[in-house]
N, C-alpha and C. Protein backbone atom coordinates (compact mmCIF):
# COMPACT_ATOMS: atom_id res chain seq x y z
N UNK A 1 29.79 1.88 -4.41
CA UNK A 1 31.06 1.93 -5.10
C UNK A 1 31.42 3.33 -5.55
N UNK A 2 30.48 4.25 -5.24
CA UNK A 2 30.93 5.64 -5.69
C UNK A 2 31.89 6.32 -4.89
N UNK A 3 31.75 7.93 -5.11
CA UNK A 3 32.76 8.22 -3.55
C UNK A 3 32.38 8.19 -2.77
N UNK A 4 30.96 7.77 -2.47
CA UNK A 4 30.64 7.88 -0.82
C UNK A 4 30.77 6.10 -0.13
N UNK A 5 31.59 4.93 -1.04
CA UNK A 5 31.54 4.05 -0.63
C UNK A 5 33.47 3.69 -0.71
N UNK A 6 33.73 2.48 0.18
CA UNK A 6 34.93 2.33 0.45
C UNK A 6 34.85 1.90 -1.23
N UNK A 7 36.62 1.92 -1.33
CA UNK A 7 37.02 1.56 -3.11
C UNK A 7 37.55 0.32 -2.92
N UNK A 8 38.50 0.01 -1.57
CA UNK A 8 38.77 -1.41 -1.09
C UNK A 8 38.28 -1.19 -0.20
N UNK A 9 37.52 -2.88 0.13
CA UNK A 9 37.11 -3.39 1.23
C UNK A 9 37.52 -4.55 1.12
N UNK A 10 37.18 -5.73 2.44
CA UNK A 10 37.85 -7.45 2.82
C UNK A 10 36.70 -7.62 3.51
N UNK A 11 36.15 -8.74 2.24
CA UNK A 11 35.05 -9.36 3.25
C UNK A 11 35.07 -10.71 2.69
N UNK A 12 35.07 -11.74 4.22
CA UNK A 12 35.32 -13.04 4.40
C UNK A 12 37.17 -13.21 3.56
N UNK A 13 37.55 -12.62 3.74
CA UNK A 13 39.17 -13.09 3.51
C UNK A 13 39.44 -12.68 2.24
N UNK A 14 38.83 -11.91 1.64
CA UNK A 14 38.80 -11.30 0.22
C UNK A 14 38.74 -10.42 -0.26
N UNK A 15 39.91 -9.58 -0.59
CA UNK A 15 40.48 -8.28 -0.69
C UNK A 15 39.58 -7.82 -2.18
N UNK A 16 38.39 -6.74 -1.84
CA UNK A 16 38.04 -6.29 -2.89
C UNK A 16 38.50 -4.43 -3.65
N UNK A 17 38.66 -4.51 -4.69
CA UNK A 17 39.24 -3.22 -5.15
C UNK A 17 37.75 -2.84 -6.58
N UNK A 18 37.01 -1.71 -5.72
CA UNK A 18 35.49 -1.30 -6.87
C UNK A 18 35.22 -0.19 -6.94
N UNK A 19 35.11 0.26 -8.12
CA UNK A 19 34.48 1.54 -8.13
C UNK A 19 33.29 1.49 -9.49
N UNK A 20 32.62 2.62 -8.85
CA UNK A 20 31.23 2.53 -10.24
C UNK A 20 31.70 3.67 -11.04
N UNK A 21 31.23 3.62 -12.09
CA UNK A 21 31.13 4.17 -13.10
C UNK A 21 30.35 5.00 -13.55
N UNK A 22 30.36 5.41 -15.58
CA UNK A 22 28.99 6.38 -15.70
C UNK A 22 28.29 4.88 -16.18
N UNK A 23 26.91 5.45 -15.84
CA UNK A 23 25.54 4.71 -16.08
C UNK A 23 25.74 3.11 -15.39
N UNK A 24 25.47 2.24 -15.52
CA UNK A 24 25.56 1.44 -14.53
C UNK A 24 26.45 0.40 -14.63
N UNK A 25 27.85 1.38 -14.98
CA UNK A 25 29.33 0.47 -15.42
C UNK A 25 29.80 0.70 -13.91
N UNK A 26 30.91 -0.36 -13.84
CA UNK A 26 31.52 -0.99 -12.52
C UNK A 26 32.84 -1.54 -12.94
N UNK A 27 33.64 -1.13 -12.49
CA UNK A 27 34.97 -2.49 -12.19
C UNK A 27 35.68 -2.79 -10.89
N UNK A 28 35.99 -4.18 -11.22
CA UNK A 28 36.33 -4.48 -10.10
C UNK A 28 37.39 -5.93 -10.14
N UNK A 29 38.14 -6.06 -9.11
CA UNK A 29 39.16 -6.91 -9.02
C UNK A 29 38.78 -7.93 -7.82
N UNK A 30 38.81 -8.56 -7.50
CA UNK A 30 39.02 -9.44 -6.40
C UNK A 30 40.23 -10.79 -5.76
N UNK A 31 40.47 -10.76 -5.05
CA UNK A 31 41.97 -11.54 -4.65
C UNK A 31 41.17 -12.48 -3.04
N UNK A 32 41.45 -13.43 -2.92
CA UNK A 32 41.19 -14.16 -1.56
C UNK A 32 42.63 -13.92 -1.14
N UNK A 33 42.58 -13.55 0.28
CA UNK A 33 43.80 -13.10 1.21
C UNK A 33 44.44 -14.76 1.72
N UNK A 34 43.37 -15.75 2.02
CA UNK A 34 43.74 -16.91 2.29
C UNK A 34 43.32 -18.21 1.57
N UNK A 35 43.91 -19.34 1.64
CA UNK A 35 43.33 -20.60 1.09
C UNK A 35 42.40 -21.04 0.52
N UNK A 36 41.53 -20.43 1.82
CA UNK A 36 40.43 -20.86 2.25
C UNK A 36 39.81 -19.97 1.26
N UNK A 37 39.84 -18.61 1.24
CA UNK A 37 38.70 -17.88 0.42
C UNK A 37 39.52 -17.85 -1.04
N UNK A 38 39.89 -18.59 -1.54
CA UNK A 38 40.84 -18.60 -3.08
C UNK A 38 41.78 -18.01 -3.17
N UNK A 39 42.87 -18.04 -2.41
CA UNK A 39 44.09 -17.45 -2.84
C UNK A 39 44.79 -17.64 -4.30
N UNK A 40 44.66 -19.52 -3.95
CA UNK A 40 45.35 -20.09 -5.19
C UNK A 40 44.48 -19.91 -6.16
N UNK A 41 43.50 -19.08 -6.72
CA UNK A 41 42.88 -19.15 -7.57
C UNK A 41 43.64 -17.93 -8.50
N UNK A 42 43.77 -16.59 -7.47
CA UNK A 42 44.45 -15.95 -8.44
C UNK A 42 43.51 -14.43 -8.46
N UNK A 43 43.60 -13.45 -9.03
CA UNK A 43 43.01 -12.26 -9.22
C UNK A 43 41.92 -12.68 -10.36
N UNK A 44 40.60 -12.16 -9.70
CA UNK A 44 39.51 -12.06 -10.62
C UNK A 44 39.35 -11.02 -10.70
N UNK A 45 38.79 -10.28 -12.14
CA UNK A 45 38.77 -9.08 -13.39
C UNK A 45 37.36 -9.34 -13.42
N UNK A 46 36.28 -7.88 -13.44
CA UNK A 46 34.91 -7.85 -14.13
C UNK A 46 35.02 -6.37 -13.92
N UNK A 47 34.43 -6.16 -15.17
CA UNK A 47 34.03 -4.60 -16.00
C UNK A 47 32.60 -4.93 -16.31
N UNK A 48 31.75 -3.81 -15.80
CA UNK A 48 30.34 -3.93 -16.27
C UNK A 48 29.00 -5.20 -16.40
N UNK A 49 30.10 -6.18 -16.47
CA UNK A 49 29.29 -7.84 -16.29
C UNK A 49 30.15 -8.85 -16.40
N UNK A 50 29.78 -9.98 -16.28
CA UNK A 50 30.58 -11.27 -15.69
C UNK A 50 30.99 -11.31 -16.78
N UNK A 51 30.72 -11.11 -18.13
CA UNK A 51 30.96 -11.43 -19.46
C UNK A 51 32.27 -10.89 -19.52
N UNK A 52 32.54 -10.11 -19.09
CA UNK A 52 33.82 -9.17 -19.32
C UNK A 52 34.67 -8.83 -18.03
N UNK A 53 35.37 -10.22 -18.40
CA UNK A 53 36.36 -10.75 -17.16
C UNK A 53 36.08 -12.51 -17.10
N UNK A 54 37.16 -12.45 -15.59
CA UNK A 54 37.20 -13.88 -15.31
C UNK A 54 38.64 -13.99 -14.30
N UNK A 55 39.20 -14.90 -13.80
CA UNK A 55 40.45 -15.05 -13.53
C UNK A 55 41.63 -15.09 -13.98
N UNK A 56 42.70 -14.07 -13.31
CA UNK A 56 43.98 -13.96 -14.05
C UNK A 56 43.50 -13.78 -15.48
N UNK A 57 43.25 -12.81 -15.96
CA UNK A 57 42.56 -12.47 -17.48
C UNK A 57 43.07 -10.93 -17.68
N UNK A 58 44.08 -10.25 -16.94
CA UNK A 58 44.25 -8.74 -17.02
C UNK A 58 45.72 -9.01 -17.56
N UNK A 59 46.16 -8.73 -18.53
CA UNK A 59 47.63 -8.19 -19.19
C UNK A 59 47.84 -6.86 -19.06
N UNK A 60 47.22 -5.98 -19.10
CA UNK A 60 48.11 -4.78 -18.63
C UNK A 60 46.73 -3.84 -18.69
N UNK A 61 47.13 -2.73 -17.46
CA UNK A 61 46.13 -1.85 -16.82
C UNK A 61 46.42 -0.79 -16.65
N UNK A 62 46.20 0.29 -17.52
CA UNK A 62 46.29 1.96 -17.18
C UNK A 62 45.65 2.45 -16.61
N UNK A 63 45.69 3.51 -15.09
CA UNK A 63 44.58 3.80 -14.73
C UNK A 63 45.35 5.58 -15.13
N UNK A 64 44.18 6.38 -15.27
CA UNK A 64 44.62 7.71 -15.89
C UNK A 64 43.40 8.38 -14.86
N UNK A 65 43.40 10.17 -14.94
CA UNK A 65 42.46 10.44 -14.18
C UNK A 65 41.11 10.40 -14.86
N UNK A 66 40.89 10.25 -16.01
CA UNK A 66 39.09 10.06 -16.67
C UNK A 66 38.99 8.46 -16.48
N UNK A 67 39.57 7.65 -16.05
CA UNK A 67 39.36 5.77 -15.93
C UNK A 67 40.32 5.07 -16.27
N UNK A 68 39.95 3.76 -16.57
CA UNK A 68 40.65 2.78 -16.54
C UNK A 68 40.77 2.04 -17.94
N UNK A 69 42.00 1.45 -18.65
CA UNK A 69 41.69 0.86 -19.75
C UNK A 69 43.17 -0.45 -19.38
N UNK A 70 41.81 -1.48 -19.60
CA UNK A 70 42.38 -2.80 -19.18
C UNK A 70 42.56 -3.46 -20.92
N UNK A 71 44.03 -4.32 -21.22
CA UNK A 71 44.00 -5.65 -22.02
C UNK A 71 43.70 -6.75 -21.38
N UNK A 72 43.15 -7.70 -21.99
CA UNK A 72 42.59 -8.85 -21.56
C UNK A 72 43.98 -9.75 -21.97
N UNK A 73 43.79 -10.54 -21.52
CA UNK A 73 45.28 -11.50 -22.49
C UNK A 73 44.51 -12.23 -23.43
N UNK A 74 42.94 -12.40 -23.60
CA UNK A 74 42.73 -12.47 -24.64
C UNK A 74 42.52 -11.62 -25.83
N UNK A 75 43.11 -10.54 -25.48
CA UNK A 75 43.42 -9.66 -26.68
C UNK A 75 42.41 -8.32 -26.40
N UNK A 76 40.93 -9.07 -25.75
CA UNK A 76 40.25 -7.91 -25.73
C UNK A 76 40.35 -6.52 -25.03
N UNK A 77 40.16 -5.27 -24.96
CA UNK A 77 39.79 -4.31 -24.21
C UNK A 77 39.08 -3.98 -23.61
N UNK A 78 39.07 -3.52 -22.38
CA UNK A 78 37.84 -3.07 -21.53
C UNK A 78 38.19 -1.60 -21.11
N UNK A 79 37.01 -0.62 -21.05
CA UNK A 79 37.23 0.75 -21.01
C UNK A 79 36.40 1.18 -19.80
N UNK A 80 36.72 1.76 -19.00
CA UNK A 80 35.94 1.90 -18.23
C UNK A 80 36.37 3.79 -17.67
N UNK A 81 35.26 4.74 -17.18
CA UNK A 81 35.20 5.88 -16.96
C UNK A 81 34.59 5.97 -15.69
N UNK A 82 35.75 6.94 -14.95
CA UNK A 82 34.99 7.68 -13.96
C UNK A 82 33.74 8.52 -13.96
N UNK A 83 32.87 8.15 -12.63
CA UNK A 83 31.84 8.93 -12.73
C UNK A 83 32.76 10.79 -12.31
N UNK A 84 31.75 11.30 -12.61
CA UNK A 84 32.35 13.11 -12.39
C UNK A 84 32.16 13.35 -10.80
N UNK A 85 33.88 14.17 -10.64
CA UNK A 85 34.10 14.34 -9.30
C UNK A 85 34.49 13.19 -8.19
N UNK A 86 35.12 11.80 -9.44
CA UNK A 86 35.88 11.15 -8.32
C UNK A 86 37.18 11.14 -8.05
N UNK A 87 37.28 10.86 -6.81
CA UNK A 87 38.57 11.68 -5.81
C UNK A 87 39.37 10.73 -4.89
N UNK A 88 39.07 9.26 -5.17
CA UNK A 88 39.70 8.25 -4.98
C UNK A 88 40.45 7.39 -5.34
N UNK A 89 41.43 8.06 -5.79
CA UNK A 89 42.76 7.98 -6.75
C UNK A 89 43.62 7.26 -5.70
N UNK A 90 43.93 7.94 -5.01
CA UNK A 90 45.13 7.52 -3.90
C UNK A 90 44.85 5.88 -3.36
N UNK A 91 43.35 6.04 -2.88
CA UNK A 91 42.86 4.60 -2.43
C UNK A 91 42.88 3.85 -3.50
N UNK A 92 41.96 3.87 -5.07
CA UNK A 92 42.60 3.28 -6.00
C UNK A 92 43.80 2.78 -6.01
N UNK A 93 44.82 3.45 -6.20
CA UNK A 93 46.04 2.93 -6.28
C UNK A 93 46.62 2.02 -5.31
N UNK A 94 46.91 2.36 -4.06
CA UNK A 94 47.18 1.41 -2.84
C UNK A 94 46.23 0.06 -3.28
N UNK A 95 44.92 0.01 -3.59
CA UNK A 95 44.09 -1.10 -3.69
C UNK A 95 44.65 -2.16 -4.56
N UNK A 96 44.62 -1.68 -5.56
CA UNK A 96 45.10 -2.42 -6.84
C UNK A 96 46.92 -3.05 -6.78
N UNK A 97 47.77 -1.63 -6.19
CA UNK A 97 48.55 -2.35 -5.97
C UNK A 97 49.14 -3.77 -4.76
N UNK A 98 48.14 -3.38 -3.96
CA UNK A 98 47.70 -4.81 -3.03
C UNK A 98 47.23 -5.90 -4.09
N UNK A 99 46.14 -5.92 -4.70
CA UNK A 99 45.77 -7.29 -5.69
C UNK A 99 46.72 -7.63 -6.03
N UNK A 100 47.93 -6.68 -6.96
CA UNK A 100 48.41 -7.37 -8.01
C UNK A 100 49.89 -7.10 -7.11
N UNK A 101 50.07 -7.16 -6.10
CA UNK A 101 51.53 -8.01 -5.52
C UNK A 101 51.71 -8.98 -5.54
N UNK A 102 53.04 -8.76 -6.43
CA UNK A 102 53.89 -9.33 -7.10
C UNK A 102 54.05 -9.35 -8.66
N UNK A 103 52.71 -8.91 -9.17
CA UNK A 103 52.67 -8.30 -10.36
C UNK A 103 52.56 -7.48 -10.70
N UNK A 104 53.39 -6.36 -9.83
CA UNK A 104 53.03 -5.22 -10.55
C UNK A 104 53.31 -4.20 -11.54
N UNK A 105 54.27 -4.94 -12.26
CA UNK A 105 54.35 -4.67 -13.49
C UNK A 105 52.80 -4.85 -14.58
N UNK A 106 52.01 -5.49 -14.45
CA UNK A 106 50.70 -4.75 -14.89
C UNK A 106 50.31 -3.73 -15.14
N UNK A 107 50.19 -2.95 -14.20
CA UNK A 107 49.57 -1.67 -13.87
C UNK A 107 50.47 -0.60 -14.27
N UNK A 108 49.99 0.30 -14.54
CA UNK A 108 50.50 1.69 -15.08
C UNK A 108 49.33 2.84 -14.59
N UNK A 109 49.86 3.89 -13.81
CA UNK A 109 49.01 4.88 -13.36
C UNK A 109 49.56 6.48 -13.96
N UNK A 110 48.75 7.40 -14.40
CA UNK A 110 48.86 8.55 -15.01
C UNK A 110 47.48 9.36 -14.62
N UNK A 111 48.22 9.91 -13.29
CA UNK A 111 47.06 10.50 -12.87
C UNK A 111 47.99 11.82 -11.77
């Protein structure tokens, strides 16, 4: 998930958007492209552990160039930081804005 790994990838019909973090933080989104792999389920959210996230659980998402700071719609925050010297901004963006088509009023980028 660093820069030497794709930021989106699709595996088995399931559009993933990941990047790692400092120390052994992670976020990540996931969307099924078809039926079959959960479309109707909706965008799944995890920061650092399963604990933090779940489905359709993101109200609004800044990504800036030091990371990411997600609301939960349950109110909570999740913070998440680039590791130093990442340069996958552009792919970031395209990624995420793939997940959240049709919502993309979510997202907010400042980078």
């Amino acid at each position: 998930m660093s820069n030497q790994h794709d930021v989106v990838t699709v595996e088995s019909d399931v559009l993933i958007v990941a990047v790692e973090g400092w120390g052994d933080g992670y976020i990540l989104w996931q969307r099924g492209l078809t039926e079959e792999a959960g479309f109707g389920n909706g965008i799944y959210f995890e920061c650092d552990n399963q604990f933090i996230g779940g489905f359709n659980c993101v109200k609004e998402c800044l990504v800036t160039n030091d990371g990411i700071h997600v609301v939960l719609t349950n109110g909570e925050l999740a913070h998440f930081y680039f590791i130093k010297g990442f340069n996958k901004f552009k792919e970031l963006k395209s990624g995420l804005l793939q997940i959240y088509q049709g919502s993309e009023y979510i997202l907010e980028f400042h980078f």
